[in-house]
C-alpha atoms as a PDB file:
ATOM      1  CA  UNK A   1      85.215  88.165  98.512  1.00  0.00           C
ATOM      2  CA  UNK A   2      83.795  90.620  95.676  1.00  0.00           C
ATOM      3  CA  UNK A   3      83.087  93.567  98.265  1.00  0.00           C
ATOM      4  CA  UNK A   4      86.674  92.898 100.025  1.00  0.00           C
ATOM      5  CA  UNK A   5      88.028  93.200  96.495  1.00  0.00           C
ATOM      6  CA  UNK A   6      86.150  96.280  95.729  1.00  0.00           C
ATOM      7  CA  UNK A   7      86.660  98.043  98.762  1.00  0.00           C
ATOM      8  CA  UNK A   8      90.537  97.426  98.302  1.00  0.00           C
ATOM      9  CA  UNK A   9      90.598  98.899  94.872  1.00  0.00           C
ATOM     10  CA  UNK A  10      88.124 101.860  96.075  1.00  0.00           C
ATOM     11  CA  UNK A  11      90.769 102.575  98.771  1.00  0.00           C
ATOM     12  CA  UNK A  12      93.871 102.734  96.650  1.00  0.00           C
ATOM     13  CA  UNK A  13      91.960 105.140  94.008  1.00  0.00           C
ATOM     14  CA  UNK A  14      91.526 107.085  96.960  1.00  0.00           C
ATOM     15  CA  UNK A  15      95.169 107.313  98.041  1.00  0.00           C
ATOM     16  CA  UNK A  16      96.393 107.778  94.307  1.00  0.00           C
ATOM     17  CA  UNK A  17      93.907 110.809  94.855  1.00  0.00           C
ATOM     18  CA  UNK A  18      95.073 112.108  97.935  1.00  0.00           C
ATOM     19  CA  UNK A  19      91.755 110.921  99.606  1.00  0.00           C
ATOM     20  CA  UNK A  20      93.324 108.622 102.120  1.00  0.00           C
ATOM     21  CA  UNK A  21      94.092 111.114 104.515  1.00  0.00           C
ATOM     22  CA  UNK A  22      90.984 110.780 106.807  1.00  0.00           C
ATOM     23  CA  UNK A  23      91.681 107.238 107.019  1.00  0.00           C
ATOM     24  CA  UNK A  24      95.366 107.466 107.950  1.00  0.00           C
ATOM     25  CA  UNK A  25      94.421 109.821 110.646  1.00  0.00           C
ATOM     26  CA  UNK A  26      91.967 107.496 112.048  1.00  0.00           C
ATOM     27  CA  UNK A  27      94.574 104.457 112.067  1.00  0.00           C
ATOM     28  CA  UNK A  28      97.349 106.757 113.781  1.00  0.00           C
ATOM     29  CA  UNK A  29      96.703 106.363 117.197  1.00  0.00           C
ATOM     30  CA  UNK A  30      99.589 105.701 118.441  1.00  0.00           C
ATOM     31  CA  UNK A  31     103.498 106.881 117.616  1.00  0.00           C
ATOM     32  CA  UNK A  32     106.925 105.518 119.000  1.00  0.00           C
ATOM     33  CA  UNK A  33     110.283 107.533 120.212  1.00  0.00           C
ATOM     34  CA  UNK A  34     111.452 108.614 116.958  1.00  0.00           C
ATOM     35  CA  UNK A  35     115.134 107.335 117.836  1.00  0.00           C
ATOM     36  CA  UNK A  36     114.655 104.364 116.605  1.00  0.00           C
ATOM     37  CA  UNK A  37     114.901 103.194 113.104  1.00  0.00           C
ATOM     38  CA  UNK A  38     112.880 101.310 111.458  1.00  0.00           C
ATOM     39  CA  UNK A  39     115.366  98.422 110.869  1.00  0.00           C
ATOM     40  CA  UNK A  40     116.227  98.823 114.778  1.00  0.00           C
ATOM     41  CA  UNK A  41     112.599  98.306 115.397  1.00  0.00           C
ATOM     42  CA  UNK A  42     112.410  95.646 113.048  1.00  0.00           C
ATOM     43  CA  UNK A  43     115.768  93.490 114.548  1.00  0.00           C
ATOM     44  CA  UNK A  44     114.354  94.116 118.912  1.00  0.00           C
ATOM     45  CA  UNK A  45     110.451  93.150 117.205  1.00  0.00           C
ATOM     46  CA  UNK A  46     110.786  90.239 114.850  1.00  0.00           C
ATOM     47  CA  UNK A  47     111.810  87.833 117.657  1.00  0.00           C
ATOM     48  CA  UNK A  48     108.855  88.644 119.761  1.00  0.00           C
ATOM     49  CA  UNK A  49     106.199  87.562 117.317  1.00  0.00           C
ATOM     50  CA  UNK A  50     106.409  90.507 114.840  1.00  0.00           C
ATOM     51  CA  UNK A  51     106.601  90.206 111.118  1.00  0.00           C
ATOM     52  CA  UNK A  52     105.938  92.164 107.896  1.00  0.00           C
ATOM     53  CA  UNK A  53     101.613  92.916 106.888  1.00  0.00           C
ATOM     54  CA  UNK A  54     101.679  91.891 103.363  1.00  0.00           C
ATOM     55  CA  UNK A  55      98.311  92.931 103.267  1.00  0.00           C
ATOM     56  CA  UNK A  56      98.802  96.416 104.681  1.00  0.00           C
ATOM     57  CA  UNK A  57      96.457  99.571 103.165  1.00  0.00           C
ATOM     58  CA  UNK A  58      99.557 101.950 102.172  1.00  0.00           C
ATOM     59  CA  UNK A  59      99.640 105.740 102.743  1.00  0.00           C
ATOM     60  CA  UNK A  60     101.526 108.586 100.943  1.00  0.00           C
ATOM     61  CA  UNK A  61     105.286 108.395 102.892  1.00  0.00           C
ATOM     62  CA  UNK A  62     105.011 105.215 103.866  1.00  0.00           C
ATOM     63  CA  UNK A  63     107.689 102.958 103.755  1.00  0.00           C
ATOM     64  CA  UNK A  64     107.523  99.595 105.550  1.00  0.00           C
ATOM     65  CA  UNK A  65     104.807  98.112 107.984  1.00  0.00           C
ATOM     66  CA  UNK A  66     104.440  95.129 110.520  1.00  0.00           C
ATOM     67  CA  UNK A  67     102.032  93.551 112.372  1.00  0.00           C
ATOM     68  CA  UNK A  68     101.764  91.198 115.573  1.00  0.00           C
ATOM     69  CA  UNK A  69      98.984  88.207 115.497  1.00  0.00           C
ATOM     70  CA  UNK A  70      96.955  88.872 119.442  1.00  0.00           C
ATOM     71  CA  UNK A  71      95.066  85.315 119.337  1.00  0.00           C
ATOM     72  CA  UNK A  72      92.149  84.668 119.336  1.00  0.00           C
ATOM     73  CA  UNK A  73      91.299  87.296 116.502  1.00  0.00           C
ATOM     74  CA  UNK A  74      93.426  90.784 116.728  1.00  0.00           C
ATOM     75  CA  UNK A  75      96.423  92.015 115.927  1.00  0.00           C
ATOM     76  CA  UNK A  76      98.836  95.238 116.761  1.00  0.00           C
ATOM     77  CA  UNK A  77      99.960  96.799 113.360  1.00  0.00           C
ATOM     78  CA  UNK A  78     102.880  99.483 113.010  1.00  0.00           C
ATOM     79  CA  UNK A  79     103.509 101.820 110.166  1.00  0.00           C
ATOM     80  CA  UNK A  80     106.684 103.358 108.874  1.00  0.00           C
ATOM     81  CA  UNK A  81     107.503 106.387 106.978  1.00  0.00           C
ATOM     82  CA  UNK A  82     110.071 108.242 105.230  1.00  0.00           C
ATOM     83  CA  UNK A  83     110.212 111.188 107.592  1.00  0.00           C
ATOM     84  CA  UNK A  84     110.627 108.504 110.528  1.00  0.00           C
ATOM     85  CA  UNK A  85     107.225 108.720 112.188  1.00  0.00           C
ATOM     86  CA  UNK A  86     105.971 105.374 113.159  1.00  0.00           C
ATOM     87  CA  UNK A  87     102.435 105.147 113.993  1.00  0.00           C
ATOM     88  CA  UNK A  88     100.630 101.938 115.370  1.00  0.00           C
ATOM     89  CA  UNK A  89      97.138 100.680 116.351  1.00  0.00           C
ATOM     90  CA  UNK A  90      94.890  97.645 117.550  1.00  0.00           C
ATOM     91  CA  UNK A  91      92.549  95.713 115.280  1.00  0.00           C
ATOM     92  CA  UNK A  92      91.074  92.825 114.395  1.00  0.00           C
ATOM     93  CA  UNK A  93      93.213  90.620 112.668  1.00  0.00           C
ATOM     94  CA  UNK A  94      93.094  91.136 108.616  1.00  0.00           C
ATOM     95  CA  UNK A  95      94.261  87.743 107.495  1.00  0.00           C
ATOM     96  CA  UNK A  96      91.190  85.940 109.544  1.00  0.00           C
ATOM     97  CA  UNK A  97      88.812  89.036 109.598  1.00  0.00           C
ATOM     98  CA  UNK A  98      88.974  90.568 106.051  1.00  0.00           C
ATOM     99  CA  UNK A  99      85.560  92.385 105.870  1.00  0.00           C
ATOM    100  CA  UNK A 100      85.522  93.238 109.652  1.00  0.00           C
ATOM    101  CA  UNK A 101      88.978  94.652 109.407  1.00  0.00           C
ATOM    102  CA  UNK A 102      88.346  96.611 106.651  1.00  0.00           C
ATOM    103  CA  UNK A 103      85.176  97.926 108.722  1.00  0.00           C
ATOM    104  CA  UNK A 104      87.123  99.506 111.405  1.00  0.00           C
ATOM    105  CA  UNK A 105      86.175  96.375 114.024  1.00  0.00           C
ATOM    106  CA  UNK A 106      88.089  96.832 117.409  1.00  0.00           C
ATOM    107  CA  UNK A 107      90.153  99.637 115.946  1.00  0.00           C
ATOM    108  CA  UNK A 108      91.638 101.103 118.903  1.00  0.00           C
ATOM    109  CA  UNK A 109      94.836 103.134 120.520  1.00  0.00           C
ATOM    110  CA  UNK A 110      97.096 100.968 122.537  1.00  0.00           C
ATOM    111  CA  UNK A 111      96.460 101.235 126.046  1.00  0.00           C
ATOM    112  CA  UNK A 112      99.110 101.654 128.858  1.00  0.00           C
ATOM    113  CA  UNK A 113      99.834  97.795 129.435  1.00  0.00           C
ATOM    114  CA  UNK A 114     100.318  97.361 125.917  1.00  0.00           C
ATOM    115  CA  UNK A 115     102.333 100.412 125.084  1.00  0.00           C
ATOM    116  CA  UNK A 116     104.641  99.549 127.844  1.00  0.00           C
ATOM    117  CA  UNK A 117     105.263  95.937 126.813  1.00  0.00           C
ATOM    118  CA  UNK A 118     105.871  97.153 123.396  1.00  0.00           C
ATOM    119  CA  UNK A 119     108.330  99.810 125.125  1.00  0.00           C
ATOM    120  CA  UNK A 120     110.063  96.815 126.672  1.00  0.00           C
ATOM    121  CA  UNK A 121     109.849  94.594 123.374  1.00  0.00           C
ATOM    122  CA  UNK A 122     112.220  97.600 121.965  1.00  0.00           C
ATOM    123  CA  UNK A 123     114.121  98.273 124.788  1.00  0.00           C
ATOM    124  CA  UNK A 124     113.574 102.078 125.469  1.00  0.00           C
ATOM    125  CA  UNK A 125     111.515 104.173 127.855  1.00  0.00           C
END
């Protein structure tokens, strides 16, 4: 629990610092049609499992984030920001997985299955 701690606080000094860059590339692999709002997103996603990541790392711009639990142990998580990018990515879950998430485990881009069911889930093309 110490080194989850530590690694959390090590990671927002970073940001504050402008060092988080690097690590919000890495977690950007993927972006939706920028149509879409994020409170559109949030009303088509919500009822298909989606709901906010409390325990989100925050970057510079950023203003909301969700996430979607992929049992056994991974998740989908989306980010918002102010200039109305949303970005997106495939992980192992954070809330079961704290040390392994914050190692990177599983971090992937969507692939085509998933990126068209999440297409569906928001009802564009």
């Amino acid at each position: 629990m110490c080194r989850y701690k530590l690694v959390r606080w090590t990671r927002q000094i970073r940001i504050f610092f402008g060092g988080g860059k690097e690590m919000e590339q890495k977690h950007h692999l993927f972006t939706l049609p920028k149509p879409l709002t994020p409170k559109e997103i949030w009303d088509r996603l919500w009822v298909s499992g989606w709901g906010y990541n409390a325990l989100s790392q925050t970057y510079k711009g950023q203003i909301y984030t969700m996430r979607k639990a992929v049992p056994p142990r991974h998740q989908y998580h989306l980010r918002f920001y102010k200039n109305g990018d949303v970005s997106g990515h495939f992980e192992v879950d954070n809330l079961q997985f704290p040390l392994e998430h914050l190692d990177g485990v599983d971090l992937r881009r969507l692939n085509d299955e998933e990126i068209a069911a999440l297409k569906a889930e928001l009802e564009v093309e």
